[in-house]
N, C-alpha and C. Protein backbone atom coordinates (compact mmCIF):
# COMPACT_ATOMS: atom_id res chain seq x y z
N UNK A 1 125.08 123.12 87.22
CA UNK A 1 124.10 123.52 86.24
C UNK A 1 123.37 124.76 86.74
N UNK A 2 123.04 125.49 86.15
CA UNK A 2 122.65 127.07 86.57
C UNK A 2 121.07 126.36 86.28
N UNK A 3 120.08 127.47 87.32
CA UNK A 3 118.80 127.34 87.56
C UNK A 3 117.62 127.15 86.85
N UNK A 4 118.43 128.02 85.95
CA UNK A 4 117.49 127.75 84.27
C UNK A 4 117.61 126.74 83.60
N UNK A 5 118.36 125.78 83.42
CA UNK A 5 118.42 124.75 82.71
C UNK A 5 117.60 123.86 84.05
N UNK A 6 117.86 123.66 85.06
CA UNK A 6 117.18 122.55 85.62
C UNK A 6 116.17 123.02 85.27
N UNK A 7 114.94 124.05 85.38
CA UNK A 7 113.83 124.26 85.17
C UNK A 7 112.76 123.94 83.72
N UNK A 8 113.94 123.76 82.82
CA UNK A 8 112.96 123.89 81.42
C UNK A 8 113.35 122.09 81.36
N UNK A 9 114.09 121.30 81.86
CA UNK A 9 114.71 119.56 81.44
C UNK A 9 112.64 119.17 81.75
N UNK A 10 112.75 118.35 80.92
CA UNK A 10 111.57 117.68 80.91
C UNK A 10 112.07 116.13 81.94
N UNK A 11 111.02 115.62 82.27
CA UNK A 11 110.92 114.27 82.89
C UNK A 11 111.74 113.33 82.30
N UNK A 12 111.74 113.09 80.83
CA UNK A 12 112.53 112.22 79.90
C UNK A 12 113.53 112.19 80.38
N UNK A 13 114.15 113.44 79.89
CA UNK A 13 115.36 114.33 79.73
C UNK A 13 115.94 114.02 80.76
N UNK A 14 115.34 114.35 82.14
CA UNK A 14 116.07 114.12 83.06
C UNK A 14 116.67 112.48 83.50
N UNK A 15 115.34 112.05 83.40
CA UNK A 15 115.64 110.36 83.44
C UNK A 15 117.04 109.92 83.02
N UNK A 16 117.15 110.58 81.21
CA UNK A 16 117.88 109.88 80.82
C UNK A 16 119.58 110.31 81.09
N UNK A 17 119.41 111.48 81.59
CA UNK A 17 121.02 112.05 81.83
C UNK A 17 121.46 111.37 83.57
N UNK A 18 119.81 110.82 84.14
CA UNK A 18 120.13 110.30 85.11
C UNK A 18 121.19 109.01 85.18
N UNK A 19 120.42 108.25 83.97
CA UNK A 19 120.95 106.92 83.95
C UNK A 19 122.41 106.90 83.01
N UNK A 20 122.65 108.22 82.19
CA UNK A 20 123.78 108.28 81.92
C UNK A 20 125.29 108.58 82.83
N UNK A 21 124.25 109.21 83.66
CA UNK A 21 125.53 110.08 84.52
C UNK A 21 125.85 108.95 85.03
N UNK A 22 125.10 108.32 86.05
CA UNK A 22 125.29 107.06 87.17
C UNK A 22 125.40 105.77 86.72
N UNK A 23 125.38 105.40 85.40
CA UNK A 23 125.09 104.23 84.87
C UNK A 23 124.53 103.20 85.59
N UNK A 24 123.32 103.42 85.23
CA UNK A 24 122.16 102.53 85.60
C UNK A 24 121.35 102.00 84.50
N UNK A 25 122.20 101.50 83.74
CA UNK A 25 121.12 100.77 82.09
C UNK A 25 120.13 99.88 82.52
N UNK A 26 120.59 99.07 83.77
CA UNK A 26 119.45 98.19 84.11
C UNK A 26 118.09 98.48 84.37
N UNK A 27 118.08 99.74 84.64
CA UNK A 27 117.09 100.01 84.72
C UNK A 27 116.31 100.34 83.59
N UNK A 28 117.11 100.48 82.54
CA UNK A 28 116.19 101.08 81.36
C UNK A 28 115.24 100.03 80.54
N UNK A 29 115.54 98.77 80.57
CA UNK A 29 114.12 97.76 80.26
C UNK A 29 113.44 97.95 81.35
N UNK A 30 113.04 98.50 82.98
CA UNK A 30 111.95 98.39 83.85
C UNK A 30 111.38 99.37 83.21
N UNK A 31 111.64 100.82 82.56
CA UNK A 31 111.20 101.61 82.32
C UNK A 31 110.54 101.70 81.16
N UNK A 32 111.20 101.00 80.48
CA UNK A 32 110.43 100.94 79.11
C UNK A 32 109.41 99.77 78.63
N UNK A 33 109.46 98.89 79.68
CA UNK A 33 108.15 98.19 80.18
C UNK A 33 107.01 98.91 81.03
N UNK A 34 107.34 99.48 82.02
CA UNK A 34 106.56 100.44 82.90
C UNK A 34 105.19 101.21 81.73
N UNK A 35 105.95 101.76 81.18
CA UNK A 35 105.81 102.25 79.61
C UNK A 35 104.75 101.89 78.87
N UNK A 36 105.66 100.70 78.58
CA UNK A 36 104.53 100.10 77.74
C UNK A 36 103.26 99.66 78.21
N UNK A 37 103.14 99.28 79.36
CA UNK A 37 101.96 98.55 80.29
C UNK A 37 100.93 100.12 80.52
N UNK A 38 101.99 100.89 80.97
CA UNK A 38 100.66 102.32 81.13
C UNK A 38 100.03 102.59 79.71
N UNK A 39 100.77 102.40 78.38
CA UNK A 39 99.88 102.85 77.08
C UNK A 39 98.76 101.64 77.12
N UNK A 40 99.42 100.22 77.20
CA UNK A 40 98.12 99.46 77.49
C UNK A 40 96.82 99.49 77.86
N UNK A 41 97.04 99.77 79.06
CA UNK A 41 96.02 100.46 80.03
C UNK A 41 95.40 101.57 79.39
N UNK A 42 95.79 102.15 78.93
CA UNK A 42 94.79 103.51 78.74
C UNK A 42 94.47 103.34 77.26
N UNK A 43 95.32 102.37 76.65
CA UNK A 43 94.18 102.40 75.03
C UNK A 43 93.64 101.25 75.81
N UNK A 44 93.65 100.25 76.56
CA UNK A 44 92.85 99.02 76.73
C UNK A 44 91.39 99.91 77.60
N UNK A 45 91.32 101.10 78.27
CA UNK A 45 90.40 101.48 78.69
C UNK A 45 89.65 102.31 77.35
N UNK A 46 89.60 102.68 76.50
CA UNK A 46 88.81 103.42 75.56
C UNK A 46 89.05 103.06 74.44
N UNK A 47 88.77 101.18 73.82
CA UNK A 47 88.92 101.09 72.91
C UNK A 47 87.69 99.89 72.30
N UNK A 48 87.62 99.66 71.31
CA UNK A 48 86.43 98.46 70.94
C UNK A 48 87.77 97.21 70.79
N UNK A 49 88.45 97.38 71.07
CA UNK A 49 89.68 96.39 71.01
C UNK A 49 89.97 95.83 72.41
N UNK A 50 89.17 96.01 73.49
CA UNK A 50 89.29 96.14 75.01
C UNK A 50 89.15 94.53 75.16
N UNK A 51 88.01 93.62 75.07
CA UNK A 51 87.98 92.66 75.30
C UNK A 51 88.87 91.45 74.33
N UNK A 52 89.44 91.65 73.22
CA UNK A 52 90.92 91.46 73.06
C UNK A 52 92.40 91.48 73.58
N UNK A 53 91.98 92.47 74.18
CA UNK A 53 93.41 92.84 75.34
C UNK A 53 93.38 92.16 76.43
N UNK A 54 91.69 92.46 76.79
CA UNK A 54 91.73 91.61 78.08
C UNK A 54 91.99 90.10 78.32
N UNK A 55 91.55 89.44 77.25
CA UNK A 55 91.83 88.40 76.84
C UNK A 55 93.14 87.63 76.38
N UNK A 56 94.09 88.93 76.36
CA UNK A 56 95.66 88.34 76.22
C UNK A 56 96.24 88.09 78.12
N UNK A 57 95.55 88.96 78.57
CA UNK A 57 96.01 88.84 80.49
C UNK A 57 95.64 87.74 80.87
């Protein structure tokens, strides 16, 4: 791959040609849990919905 393309691949992007190239699907539910738990977190920190959330843990 020439220099310019590695430079502009975003994080995603890369991830996902990672797990294509090497086949590693297993990993792709850790990630898309990982995921989901960080949006948690950060709407569970700035929301009036907070002690609801907290209350599902």
């Amino acid at each position: 791959m020439k220099e310019k393309e590695l430079k502009n691949k975003s994080l995603p992007r890369e991830i996902w040609d990672y797990l294509k190239v090497r086949k590693k699907w297993w990993l792709l539910p850790i990630i898309i849990m990982l995921v989901l738990v960080g949006i948690l977190i950060i709407f569970g920190q700035s929301s009036a919905l907070s002690p609801f959330i907290y209350a599902l843990g």
